[in-house]
N, C-alpha and C. Protein backbone atom coordinates (compact mmCIF):
# COMPACT_ATOMS: atom_id res chain seq x y z
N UNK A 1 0.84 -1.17 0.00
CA UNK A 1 0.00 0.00 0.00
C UNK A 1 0.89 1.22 0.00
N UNK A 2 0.83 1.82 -1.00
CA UNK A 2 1.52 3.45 -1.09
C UNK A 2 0.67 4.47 -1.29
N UNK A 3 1.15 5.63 -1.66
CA UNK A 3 0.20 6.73 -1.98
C UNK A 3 0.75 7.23 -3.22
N UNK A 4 0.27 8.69 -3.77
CA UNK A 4 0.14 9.06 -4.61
C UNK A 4 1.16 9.36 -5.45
N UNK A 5 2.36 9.26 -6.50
CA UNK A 5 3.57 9.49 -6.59
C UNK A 5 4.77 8.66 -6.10
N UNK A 6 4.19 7.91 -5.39
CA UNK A 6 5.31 6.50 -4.91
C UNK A 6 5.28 5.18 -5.81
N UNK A 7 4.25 5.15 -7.21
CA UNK A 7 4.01 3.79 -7.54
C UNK A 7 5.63 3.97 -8.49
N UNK A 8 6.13 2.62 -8.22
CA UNK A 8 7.21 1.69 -9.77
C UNK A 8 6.50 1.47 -10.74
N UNK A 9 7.29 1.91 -11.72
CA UNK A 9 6.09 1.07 -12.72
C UNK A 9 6.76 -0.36 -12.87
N UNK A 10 7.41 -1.01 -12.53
CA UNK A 10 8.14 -2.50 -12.21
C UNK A 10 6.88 -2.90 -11.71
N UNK A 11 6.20 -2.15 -10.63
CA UNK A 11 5.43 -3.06 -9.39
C UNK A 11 5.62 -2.91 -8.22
N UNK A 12 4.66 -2.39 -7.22
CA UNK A 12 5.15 -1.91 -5.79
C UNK A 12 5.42 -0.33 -5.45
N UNK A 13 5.76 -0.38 -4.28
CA UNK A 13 5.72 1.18 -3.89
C UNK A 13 7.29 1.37 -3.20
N UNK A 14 7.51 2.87 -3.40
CA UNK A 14 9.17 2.80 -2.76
C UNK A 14 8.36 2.91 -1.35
N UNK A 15 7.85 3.65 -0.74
CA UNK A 15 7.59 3.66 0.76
C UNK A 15 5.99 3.32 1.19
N UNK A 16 5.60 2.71 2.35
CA UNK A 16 4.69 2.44 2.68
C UNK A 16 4.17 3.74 3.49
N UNK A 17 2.77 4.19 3.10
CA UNK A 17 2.51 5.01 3.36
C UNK A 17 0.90 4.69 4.23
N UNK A 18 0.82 3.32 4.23
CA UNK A 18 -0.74 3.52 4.96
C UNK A 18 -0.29 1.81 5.71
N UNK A 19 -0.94 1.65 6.54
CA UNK A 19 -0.92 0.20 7.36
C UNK A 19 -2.10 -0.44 7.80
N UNK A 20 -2.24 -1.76 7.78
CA UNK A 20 -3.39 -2.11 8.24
C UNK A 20 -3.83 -2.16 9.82
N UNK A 21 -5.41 -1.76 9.91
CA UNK A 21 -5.82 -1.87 11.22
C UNK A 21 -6.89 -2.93 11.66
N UNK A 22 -7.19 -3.27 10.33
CA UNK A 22 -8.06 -4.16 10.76
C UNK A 22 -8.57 -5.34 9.76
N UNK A 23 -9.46 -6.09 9.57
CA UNK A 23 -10.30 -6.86 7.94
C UNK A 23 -11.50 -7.50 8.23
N UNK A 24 -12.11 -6.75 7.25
CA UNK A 24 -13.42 -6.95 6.98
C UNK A 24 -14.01 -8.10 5.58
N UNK A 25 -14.81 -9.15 6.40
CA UNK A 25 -14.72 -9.79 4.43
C UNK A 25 -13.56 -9.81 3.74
N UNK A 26 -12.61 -9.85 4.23
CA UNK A 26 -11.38 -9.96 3.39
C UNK A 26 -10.99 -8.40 2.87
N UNK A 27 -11.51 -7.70 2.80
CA UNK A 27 -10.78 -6.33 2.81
C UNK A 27 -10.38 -5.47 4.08
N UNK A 28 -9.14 -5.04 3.32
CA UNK A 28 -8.18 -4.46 4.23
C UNK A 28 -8.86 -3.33 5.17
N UNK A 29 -9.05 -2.74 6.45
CA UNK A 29 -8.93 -1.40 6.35
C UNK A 29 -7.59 -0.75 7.08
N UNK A 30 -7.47 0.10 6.27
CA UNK A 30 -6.29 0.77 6.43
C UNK A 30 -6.23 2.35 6.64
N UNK A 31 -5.32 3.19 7.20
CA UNK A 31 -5.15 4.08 7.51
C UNK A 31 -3.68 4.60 7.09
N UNK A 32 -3.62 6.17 6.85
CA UNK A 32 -2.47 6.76 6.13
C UNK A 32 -1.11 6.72 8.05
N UNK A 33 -0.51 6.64 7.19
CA UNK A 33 0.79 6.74 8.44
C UNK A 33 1.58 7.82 8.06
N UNK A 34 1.48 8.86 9.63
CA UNK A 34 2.16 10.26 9.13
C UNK A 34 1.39 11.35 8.72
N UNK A 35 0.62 11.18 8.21
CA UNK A 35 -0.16 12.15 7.31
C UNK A 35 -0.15 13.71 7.85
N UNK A 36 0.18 14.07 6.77
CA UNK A 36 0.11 15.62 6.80
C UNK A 36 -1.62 15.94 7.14
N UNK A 37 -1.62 16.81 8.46
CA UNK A 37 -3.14 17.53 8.27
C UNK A 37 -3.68 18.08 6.86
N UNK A 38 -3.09 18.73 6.55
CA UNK A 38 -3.24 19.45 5.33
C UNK A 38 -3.47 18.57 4.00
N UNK A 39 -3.08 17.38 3.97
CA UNK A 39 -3.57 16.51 2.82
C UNK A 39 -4.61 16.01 2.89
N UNK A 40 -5.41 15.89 1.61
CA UNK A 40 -6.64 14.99 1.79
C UNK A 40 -6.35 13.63 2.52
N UNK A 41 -7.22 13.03 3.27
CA UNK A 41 -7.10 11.60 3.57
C UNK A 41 -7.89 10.74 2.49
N UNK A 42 -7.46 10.03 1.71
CA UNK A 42 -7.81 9.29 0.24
C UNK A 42 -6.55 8.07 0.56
N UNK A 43 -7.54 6.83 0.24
CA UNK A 43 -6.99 5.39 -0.44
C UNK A 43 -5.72 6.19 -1.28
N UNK A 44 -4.82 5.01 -1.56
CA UNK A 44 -3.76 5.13 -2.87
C UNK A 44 -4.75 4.71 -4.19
N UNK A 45 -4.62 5.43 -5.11
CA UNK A 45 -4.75 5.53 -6.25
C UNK A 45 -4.42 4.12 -7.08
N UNK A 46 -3.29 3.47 -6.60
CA UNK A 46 -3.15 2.13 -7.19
C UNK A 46 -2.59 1.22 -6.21
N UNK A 47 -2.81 -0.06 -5.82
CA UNK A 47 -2.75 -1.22 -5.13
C UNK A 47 -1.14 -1.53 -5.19
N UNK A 48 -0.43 -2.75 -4.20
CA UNK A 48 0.01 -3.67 -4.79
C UNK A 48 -0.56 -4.94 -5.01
N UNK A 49 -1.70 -4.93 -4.87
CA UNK A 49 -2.42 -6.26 -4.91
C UNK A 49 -3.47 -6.03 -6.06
N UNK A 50 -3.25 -7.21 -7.08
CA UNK A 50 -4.12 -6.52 -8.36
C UNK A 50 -5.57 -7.25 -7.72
N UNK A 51 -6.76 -6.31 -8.25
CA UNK A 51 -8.21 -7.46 -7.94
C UNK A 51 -8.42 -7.16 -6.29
N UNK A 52 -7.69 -5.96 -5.61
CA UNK A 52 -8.31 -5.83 -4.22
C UNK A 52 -9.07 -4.56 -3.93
N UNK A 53 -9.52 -4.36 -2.51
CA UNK A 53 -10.28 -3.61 -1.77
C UNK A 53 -9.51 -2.94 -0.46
N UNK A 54 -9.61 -2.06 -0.09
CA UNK A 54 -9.71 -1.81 0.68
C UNK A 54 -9.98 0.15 1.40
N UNK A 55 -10.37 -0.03 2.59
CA UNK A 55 -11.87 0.66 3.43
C UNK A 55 -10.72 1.57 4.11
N UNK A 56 -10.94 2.85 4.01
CA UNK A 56 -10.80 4.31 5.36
C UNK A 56 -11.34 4.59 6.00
N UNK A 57 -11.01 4.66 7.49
CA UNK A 57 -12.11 5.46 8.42
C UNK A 57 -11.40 7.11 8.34
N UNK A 58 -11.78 7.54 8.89
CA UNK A 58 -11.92 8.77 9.24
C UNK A 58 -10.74 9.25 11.02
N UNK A 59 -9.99 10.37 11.43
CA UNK A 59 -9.51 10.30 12.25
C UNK A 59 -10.60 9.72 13.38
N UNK A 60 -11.98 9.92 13.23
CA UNK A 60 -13.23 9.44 14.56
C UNK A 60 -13.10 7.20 14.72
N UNK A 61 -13.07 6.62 13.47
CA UNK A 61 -13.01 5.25 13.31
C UNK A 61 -14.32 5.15 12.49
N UNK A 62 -15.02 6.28 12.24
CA UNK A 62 -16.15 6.18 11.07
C UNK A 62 -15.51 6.07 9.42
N UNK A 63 -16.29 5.23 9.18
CA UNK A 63 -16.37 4.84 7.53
C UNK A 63 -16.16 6.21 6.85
N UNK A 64 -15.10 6.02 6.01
CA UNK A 64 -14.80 7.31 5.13
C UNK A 64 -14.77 7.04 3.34
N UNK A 65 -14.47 5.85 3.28
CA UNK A 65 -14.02 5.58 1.37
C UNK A 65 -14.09 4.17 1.65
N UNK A 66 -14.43 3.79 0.26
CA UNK A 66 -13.56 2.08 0.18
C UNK A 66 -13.74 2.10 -1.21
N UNK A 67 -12.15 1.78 -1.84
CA UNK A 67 -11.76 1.71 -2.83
C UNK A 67 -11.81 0.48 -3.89
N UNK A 68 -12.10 0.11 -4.71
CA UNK A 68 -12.28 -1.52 -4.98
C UNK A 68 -10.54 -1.15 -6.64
N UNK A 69 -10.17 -1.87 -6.67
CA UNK A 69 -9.27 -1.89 -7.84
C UNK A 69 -9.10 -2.97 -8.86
N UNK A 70 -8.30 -2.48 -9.83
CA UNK A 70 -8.98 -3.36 -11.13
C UNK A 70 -7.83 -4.70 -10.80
N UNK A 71 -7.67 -5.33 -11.99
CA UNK A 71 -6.50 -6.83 -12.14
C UNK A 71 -5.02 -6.02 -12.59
N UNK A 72 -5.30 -4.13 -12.99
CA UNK A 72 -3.86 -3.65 -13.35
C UNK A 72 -3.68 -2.54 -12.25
N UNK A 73 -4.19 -2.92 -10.93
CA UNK A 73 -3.97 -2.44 -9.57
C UNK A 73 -4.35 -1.09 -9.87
N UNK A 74 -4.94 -0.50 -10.45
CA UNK A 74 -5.85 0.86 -10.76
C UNK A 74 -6.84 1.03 -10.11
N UNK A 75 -7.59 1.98 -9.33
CA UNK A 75 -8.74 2.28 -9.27
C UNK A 75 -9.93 2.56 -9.74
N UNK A 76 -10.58 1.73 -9.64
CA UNK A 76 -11.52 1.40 -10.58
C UNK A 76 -13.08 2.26 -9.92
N UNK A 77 -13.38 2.58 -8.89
CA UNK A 77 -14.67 2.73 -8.37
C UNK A 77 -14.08 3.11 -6.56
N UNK A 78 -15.19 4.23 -6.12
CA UNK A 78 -14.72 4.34 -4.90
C UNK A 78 -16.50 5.14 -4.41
N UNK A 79 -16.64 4.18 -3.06
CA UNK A 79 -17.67 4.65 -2.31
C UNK A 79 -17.04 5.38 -1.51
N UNK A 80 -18.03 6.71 -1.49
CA UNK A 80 -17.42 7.69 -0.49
C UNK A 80 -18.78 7.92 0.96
N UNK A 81 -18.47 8.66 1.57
CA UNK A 81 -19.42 9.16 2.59
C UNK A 81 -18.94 10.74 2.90
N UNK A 82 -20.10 11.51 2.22
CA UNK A 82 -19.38 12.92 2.73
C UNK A 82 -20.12 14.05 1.52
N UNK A 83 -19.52 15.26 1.64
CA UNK A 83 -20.40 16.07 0.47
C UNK A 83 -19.53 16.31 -0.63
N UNK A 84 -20.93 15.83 -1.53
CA UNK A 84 -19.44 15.66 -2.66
C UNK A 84 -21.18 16.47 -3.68
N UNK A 85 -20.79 17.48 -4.14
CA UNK A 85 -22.13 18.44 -4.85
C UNK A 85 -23.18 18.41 -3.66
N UNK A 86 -23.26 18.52 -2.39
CA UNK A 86 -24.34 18.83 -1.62
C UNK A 86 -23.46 19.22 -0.33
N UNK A 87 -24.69 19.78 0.15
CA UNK A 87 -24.31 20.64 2.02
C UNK A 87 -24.48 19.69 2.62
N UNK A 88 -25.05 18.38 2.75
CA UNK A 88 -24.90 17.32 3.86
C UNK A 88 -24.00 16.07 3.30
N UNK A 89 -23.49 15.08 4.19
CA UNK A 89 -23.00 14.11 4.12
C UNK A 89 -24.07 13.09 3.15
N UNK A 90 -23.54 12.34 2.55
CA UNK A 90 -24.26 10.89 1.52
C UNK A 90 -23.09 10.10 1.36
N UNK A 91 -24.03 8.61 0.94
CA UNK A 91 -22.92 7.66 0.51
C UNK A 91 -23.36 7.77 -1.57
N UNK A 92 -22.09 7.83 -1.88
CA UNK A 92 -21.99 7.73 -3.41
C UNK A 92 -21.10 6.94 -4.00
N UNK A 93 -21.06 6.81 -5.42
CA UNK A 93 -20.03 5.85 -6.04
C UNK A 93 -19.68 6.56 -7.19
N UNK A 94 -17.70 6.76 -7.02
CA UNK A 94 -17.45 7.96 -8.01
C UNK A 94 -16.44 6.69 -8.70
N UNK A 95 -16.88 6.23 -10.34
CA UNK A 95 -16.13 5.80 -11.05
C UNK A 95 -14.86 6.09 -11.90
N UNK A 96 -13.93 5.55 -12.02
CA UNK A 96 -12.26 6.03 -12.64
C UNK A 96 -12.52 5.48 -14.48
N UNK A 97 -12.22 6.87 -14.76
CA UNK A 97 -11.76 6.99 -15.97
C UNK A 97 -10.37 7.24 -16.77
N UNK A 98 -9.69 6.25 -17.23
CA UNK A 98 -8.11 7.29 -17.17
C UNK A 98 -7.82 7.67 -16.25
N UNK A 99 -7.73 7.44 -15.10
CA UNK A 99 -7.49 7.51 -13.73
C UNK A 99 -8.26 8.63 -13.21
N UNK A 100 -9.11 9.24 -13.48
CA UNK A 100 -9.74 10.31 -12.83
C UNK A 100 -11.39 10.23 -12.96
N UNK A 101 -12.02 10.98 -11.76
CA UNK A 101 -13.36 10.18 -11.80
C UNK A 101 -13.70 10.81 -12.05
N UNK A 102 -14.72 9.75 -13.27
CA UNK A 102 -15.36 10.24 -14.55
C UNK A 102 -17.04 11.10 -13.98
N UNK A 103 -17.33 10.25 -12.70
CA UNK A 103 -18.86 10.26 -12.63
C UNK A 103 -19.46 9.96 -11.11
N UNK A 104 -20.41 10.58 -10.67
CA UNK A 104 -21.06 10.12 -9.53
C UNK A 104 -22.48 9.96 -9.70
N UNK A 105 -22.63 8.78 -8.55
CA UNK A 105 -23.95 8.76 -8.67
C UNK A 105 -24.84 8.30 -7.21
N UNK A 106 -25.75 8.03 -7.12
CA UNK A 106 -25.97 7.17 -5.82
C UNK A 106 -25.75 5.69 -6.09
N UNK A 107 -26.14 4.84 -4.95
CA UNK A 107 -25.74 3.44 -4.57
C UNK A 107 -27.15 2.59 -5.53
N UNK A 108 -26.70 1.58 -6.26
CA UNK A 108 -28.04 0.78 -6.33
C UNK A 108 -28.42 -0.57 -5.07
N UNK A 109 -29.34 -1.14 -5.13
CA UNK A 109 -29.60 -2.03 -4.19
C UNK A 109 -27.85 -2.71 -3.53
N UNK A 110 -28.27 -3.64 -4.91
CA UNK A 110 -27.20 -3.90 -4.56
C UNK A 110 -25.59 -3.85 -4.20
N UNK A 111 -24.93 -2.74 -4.44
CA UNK A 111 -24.17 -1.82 -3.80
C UNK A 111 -24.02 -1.35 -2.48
N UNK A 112 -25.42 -1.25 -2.04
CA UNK A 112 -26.09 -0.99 -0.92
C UNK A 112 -25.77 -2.02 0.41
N UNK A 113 -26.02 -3.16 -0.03
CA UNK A 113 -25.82 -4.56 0.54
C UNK A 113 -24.28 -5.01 0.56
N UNK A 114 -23.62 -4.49 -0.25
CA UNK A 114 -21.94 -5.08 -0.55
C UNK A 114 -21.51 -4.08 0.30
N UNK A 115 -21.60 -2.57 0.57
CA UNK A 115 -21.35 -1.77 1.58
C UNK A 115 -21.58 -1.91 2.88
N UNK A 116 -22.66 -2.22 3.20
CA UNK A 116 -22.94 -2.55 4.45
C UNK A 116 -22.20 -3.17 5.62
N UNK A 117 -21.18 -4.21 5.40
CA UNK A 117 -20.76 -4.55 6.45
C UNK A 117 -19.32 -3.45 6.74
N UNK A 118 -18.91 -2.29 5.78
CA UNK A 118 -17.81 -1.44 6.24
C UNK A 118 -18.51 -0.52 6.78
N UNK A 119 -19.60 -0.10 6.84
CA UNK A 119 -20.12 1.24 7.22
C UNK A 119 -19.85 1.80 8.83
N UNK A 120 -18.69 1.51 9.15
CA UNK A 120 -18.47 1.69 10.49
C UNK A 120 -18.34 2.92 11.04
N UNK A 121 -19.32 2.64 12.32
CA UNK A 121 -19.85 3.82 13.31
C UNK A 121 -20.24 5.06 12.69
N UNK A 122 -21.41 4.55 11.84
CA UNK A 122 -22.21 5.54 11.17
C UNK A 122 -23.73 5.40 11.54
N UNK A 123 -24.00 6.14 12.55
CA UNK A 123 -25.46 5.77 12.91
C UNK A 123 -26.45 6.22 12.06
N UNK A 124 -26.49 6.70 10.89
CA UNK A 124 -27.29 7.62 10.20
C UNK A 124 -26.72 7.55 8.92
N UNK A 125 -27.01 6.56 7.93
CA UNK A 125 -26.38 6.91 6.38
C UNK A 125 -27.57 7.95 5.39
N UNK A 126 -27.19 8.41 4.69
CA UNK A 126 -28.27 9.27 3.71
C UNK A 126 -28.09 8.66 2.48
N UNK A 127 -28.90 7.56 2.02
CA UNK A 127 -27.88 6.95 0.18
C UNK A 127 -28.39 8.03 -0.78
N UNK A 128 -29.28 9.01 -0.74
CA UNK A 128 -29.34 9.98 -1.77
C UNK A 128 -29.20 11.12 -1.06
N UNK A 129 -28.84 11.80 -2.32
CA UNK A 129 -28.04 13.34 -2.39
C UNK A 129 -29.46 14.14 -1.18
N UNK A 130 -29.30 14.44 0.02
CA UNK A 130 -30.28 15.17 0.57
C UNK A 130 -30.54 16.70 0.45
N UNK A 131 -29.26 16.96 0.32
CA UNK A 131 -29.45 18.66 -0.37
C UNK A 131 -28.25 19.20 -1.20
N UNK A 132 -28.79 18.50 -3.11
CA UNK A 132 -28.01 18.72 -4.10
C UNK A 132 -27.68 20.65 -3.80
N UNK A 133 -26.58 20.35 -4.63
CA UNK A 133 -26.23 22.18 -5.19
C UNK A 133 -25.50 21.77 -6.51
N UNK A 134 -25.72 23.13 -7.21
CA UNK A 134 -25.24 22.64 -8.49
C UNK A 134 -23.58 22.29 -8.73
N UNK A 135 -23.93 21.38 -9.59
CA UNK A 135 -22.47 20.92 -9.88
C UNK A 135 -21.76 21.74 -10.60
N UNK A 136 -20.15 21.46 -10.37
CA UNK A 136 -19.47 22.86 -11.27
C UNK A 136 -19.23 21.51 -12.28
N UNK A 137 -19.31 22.12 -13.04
CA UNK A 137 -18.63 21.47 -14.78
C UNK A 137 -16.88 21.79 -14.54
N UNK A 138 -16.08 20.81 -14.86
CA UNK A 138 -14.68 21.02 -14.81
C UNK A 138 -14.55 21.91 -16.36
N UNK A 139 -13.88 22.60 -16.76
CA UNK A 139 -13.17 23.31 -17.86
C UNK A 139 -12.07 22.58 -18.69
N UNK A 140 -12.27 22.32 -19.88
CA UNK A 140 -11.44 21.50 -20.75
C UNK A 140 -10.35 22.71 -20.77
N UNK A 141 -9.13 22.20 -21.41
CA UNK A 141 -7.97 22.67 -21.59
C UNK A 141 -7.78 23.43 -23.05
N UNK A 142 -7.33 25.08 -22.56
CA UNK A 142 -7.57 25.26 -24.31
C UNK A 142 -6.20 24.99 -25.53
């Protein structure tokens, strides 16, 4: 497990930047080691384990992300909890395009059910947007 700017492209990371605390269903959860306040707290972007998962809490031990990755250790899909286009907290699923996410949306059933056993110490989930605001459109490059 590394972070952002540490991947080989051989395979692997020069420094370990997150450690495990715990496993759920066979996914990891893990937490950043060190972390700058000032940085986002976000999964690594790419695995060393191709075909895995794994779950962030939050500095509280509440459910924050869980990342699922592809067979070329990429990120493929990431459930979040938090405001992402709205003033309150929701759970959503923001998909990777070319490494950057392409799209959000809410949870379907079943999504719903595959989440469930990470949702830790969240007494209150919202699965739809409870108070959208408009989305900014990103700006293409001229």
């Amino acid at each position: 497990m590394g972070g952002r700017g540490d991947y080989l492209q051989k395979g692997g990371f020069t420094t370990q930047n997150y450690h495990v605390v715990g496993i759920i269903n066979g996914v990891k959860i893990i937490e950043r080691i060190n972390r700058n306040p000032k940085e986002k707290n976000n999964l690594p972007i790419m695995s060393n384990t191709p075909s895995t998962a794994y779950v962030l809490l939050d500095e509280n031990g509440c459910f924050l992300q869980y990342r699922k990755y592809g067979s070329d250790r990429r990120a493929l899909f990431d459930i979040d909890y938090g405001r992402h286009h709205s003033t309150d907290d929701w759970l959503h699923i923001h998909f990777y395009k070319g490494g950057r996410e392409a799209n959000t949306r809410s949870l379907t059933e079943k999504e719903k059910r595959m989440i469930q056993p990470f949702l830790i110490n969240l007494t209150h989930v919202n699965y739809e947007n409870p108070s959208p605001t408009k989305s900014r459109k990103r700006r293409g490059k001229k």
